[in-house]
N, C-alpha and C. Protein backbone atom coordinates (compact mmCIF):
# COMPACT_ATOMS: atom_id res chain seq x y z
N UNK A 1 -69.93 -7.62 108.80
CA UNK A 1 -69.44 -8.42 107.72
C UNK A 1 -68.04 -7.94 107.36
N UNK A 2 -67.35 -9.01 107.42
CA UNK A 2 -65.76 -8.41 107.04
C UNK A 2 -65.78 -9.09 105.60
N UNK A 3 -64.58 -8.76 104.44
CA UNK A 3 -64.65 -9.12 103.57
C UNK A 3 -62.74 -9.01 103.15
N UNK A 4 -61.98 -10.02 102.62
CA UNK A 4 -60.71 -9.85 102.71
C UNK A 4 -60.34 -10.29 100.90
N UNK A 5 -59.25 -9.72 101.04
CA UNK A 5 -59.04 -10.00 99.35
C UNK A 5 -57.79 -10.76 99.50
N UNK A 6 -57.72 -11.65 99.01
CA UNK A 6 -56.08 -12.92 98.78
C UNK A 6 -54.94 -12.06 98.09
N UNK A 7 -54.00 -12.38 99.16
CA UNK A 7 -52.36 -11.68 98.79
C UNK A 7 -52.30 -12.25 97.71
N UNK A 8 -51.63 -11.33 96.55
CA UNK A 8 -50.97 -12.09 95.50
C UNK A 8 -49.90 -12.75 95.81
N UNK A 9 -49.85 -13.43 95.10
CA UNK A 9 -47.65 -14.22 95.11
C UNK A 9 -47.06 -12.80 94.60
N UNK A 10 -45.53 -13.44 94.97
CA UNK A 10 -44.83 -12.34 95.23
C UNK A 10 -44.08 -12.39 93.68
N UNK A 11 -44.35 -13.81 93.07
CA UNK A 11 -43.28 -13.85 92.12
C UNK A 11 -44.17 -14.99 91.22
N UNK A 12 -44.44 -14.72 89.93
CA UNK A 12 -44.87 -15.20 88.99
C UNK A 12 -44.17 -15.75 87.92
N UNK A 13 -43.98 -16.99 87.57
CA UNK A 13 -42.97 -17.76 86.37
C UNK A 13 -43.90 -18.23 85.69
N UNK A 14 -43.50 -17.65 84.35
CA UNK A 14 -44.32 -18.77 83.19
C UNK A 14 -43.68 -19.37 82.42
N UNK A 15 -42.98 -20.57 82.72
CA UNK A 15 -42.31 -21.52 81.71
C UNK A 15 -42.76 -22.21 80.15
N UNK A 16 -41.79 -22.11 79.23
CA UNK A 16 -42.40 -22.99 78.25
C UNK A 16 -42.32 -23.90 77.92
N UNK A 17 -40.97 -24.56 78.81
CA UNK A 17 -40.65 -25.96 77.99
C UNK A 17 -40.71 -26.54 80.15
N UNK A 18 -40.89 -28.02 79.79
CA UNK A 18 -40.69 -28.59 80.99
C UNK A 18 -39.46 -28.75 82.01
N UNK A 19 -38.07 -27.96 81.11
CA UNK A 19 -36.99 -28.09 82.08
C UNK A 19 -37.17 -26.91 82.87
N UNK A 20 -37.78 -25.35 82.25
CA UNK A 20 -37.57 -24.09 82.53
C UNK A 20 -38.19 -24.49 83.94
N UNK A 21 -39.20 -24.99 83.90
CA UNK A 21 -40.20 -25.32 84.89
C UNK A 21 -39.66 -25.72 86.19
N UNK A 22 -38.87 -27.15 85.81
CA UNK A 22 -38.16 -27.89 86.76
C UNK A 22 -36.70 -26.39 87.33
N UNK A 23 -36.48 -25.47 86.31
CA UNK A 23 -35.48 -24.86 87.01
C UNK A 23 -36.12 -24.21 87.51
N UNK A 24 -36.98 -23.63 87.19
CA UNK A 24 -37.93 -22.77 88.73
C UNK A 24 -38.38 -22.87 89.50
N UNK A 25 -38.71 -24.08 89.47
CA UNK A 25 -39.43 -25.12 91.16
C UNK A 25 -37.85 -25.23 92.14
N UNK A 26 -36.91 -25.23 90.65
CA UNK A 26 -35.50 -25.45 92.10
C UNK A 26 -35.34 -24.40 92.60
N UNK A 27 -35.25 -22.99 92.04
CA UNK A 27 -34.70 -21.96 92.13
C UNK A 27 -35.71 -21.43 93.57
N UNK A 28 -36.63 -21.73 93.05
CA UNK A 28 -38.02 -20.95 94.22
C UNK A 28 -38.49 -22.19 94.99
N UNK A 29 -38.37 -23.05 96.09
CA UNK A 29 -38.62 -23.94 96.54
C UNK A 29 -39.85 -23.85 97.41
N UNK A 30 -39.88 -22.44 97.72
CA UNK A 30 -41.90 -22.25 97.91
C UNK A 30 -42.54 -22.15 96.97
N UNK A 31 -42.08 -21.98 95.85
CA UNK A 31 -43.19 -22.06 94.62
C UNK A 31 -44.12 -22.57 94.63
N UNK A 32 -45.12 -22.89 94.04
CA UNK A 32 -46.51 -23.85 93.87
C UNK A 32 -46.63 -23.77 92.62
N UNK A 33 -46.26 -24.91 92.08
CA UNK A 33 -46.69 -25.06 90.61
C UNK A 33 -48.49 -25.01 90.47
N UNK A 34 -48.45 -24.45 89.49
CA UNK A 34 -50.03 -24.19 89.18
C UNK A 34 -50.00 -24.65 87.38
N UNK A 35 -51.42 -25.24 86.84
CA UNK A 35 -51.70 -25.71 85.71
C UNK A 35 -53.20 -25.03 85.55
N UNK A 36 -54.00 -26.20 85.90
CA UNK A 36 -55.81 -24.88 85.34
C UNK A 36 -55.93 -24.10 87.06
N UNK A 37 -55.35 -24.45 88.60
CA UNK A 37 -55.88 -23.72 88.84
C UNK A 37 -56.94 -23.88 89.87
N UNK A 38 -57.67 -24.85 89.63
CA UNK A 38 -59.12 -24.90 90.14
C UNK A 38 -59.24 -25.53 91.43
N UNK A 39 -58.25 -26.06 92.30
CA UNK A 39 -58.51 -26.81 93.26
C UNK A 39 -57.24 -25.15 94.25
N UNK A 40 -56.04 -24.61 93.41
CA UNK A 40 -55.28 -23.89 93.77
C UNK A 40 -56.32 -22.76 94.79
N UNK A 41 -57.18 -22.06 93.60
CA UNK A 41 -57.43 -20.86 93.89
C UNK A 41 -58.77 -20.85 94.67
N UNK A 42 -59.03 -22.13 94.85
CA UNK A 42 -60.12 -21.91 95.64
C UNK A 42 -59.48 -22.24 97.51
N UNK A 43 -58.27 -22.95 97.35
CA UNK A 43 -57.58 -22.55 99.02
C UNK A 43 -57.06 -21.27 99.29
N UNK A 44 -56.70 -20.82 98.00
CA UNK A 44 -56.05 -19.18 97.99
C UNK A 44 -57.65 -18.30 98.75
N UNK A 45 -58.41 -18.64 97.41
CA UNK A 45 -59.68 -17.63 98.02
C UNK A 45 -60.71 -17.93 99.44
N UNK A 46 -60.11 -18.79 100.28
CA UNK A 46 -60.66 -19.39 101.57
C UNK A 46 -59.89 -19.00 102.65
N UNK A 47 -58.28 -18.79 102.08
CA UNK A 47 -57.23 -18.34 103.07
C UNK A 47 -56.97 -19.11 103.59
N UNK A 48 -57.26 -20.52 102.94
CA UNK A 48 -56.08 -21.85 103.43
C UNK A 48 -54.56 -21.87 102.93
N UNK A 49 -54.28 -21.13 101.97
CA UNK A 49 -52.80 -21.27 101.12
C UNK A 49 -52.68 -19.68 100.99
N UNK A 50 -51.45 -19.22 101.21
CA UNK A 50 -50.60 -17.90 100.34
C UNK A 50 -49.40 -18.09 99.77
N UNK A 51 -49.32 -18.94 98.56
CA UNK A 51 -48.13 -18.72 98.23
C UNK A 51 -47.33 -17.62 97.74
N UNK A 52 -46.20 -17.76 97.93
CA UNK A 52 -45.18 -17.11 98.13
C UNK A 52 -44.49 -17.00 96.90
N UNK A 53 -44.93 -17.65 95.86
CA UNK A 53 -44.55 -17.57 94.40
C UNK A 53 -45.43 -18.70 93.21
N UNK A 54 -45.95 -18.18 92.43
CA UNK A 54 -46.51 -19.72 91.37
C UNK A 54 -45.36 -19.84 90.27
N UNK A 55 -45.43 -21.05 89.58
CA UNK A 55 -44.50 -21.38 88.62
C UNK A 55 -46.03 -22.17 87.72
N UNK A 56 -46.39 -20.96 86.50
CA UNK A 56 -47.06 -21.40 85.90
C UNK A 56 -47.10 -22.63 84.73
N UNK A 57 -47.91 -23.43 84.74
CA UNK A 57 -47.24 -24.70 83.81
C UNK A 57 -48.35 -24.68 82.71
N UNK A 58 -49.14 -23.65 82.69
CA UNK A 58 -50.29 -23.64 81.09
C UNK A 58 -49.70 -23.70 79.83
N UNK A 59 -48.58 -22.95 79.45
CA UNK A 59 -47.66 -22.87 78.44
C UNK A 59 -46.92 -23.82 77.95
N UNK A 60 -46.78 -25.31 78.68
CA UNK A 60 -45.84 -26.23 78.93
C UNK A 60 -46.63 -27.62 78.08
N UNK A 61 -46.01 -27.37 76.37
CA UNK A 61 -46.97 -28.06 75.13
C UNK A 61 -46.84 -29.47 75.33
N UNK A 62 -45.32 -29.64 76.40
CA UNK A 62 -44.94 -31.10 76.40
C UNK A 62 -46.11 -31.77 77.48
N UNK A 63 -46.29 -30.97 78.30
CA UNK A 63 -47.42 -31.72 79.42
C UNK A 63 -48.99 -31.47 79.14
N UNK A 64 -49.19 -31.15 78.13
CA UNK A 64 -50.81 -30.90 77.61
C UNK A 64 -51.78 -31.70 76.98
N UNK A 65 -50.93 -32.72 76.19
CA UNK A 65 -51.07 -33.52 75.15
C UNK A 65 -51.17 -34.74 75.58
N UNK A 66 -51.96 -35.58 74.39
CA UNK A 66 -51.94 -37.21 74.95
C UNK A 66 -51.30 -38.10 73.44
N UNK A 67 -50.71 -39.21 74.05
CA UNK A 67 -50.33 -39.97 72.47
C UNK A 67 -51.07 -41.40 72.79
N UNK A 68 -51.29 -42.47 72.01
CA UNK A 68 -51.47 -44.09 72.47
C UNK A 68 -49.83 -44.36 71.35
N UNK A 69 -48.76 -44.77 72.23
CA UNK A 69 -47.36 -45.36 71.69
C UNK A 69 -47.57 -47.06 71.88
N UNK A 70 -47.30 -47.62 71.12
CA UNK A 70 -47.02 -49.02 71.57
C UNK A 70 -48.01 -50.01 72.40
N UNK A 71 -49.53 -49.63 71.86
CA UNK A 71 -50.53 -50.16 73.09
C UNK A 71 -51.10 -49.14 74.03
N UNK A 72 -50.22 -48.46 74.65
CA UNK A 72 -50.42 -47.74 75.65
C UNK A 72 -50.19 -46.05 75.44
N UNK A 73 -51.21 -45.84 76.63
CA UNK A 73 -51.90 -44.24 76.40
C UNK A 73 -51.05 -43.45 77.28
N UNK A 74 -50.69 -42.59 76.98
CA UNK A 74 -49.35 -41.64 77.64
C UNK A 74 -50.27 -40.37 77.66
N UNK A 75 -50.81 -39.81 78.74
CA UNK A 75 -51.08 -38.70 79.27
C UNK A 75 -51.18 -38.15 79.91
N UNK A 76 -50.65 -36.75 79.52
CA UNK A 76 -49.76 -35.08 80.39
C UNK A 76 -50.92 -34.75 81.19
N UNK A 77 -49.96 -34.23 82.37
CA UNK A 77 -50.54 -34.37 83.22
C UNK A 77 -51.47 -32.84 83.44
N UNK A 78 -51.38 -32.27 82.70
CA UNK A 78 -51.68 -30.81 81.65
C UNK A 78 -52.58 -30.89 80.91
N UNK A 79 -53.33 -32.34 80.54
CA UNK A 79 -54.35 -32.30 79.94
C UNK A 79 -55.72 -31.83 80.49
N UNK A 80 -56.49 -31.37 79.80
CA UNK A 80 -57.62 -30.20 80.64
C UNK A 80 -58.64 -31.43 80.21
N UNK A 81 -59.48 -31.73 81.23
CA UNK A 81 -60.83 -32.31 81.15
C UNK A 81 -61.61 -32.13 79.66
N UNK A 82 -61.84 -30.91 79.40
CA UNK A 82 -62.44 -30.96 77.78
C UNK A 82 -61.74 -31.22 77.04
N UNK A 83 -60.16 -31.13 77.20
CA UNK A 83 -59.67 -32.01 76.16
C UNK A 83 -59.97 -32.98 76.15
N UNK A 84 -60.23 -33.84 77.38
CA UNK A 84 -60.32 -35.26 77.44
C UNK A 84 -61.87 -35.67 76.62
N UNK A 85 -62.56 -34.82 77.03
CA UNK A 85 -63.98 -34.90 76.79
C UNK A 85 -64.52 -34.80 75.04
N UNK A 86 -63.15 -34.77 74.45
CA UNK A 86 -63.47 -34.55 72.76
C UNK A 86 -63.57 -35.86 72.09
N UNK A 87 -64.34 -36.43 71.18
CA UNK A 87 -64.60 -37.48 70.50
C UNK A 87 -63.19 -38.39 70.44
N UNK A 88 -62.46 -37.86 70.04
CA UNK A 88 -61.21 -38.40 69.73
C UNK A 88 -60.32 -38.65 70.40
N UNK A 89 -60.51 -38.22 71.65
CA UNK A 89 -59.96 -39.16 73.16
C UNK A 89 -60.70 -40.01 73.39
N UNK A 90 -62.26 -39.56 73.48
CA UNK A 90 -63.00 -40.64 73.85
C UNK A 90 -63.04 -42.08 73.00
N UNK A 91 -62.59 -41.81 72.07
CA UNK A 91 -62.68 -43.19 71.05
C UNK A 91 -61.38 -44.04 72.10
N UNK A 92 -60.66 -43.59 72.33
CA UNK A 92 -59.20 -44.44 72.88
C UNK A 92 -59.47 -44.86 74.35
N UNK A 93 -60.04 -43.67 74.99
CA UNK A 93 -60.52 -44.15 76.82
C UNK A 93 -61.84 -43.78 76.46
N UNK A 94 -62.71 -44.27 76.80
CA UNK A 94 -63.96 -43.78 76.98
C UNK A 94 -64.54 -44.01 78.10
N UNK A 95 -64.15 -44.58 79.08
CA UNK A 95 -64.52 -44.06 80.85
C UNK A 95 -64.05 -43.19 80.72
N UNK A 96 -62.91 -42.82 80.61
CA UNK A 96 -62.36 -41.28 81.09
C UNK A 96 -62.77 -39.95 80.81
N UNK A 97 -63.39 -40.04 79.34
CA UNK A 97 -63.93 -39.01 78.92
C UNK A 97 -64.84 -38.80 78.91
N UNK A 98 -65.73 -39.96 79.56
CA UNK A 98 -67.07 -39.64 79.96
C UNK A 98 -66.82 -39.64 81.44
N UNK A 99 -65.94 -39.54 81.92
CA UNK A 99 -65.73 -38.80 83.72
C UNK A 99 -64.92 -37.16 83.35
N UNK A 100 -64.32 -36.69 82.17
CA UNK A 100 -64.04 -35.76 82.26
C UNK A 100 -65.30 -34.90 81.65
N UNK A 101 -66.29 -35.41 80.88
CA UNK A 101 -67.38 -34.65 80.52
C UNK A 101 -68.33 -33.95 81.54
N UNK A 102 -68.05 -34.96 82.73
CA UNK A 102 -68.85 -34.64 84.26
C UNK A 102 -68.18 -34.15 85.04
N UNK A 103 -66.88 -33.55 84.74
CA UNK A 103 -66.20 -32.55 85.98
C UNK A 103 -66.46 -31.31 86.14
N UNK A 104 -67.70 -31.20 86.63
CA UNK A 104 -68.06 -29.54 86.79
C UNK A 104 -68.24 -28.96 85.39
N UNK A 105 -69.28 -27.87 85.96
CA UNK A 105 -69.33 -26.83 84.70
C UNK A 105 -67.77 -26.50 83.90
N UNK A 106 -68.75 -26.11 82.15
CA UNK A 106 -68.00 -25.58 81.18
C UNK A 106 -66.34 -25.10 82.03
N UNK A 107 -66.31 -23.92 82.62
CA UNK A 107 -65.36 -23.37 83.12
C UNK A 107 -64.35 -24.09 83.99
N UNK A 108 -64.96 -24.76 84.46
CA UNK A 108 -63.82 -25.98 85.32
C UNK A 108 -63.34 -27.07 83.95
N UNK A 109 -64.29 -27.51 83.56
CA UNK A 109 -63.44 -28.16 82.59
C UNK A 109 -62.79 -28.01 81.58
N UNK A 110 -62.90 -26.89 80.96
CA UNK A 110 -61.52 -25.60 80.61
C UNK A 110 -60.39 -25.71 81.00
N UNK A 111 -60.74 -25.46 82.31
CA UNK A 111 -59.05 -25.13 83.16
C UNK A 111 -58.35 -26.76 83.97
N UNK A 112 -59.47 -27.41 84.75
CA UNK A 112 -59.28 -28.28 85.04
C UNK A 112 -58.38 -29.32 84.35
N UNK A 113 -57.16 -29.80 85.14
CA UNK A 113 -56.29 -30.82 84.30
C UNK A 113 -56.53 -32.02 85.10
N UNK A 114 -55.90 -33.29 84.21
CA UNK A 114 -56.20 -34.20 84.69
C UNK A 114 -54.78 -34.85 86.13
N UNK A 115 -53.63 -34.05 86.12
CA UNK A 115 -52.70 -34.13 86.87
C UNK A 115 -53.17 -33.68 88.34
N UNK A 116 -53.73 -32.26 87.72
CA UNK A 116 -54.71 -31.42 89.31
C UNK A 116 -55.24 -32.38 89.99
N UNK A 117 -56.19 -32.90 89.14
CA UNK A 117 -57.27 -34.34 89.43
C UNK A 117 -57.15 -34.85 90.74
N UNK A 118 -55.95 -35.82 90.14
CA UNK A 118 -55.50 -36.47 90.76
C UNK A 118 -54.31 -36.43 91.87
N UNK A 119 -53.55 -35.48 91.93
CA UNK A 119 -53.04 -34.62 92.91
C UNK A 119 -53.79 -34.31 94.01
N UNK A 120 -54.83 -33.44 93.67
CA UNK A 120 -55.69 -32.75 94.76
C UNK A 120 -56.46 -34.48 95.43
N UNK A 121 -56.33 -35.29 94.88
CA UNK A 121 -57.00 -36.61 95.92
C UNK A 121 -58.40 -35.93 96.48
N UNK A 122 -58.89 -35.23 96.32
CA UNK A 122 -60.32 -34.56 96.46
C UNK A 122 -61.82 -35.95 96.08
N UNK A 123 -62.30 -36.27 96.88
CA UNK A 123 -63.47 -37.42 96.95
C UNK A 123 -64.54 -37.07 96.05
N UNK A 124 -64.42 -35.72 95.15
CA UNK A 124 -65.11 -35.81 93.94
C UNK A 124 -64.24 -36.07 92.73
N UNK A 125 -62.93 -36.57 92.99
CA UNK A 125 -61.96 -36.70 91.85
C UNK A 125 -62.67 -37.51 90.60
N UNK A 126 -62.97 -36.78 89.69
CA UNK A 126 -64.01 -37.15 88.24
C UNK A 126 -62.77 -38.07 87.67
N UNK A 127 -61.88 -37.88 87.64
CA UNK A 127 -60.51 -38.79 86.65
C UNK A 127 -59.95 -39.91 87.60
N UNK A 128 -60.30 -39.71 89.32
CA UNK A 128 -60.02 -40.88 89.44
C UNK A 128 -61.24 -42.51 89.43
């Protein structure tokens, strides 16, 4: 039985506002932006991916949040599944938050965002 432990990145950014972000994705062009995580670290821990730097986007208040402006529902792509899954989203979408209530255990839907979601194109995608 062999057993291997995942290289860290070499270089860790935690941005707070969404430009810092965009300047660190330029600056580090292997970067891998990361948000909850959950689709990331499970290619990291398989030894499909090593990146070479993350540019963390948890901190980033502008992409977390949801508004309804003018009719329509505007939401970051930073929003975590249990956010979605709280009464008061669900009153505005309620498919959605009853597909983010079913994305995996407590802990995935913690971290889980709804940008990941749909990014990762994954055939259990709960948000799409």
């Amino acid at each position: 039985m062999s057993t291997h432990a995942p290289q860290a990145a070499q270089a860790v950014t935690l941005p707070t506002t969404l430009d810092e972000a965009v300047a660190a994705l330029t600056a580090m062009p292997a970067a891998v932006p990361v948000a909850g995580g959950t689709d990331l670290m499970a290619a990291v821990n398989s030894g499909q991916l090593r990146p070479a730097a993350l540019v963390g986007l948890g901190k980033i208040s502008e992409i977390r949040g949801w508004q309804y402006l003018d009719g329509h529902a505007l939401l970051g792509a930073g929003l975590t599944h249990a956010r979605m899954g709280r009464p008061d989203f669900a009153a505005l979408i309620p498919a959605l938050a009853a597909a983010a209530r079913a994305a995996g255990p407590p802990h995935i839907r913690n971290a889980g965002t709804l940008g990941g979601n749909i990014a990762s194109a994954a055939p259990t995608g709960d948000a799409l």
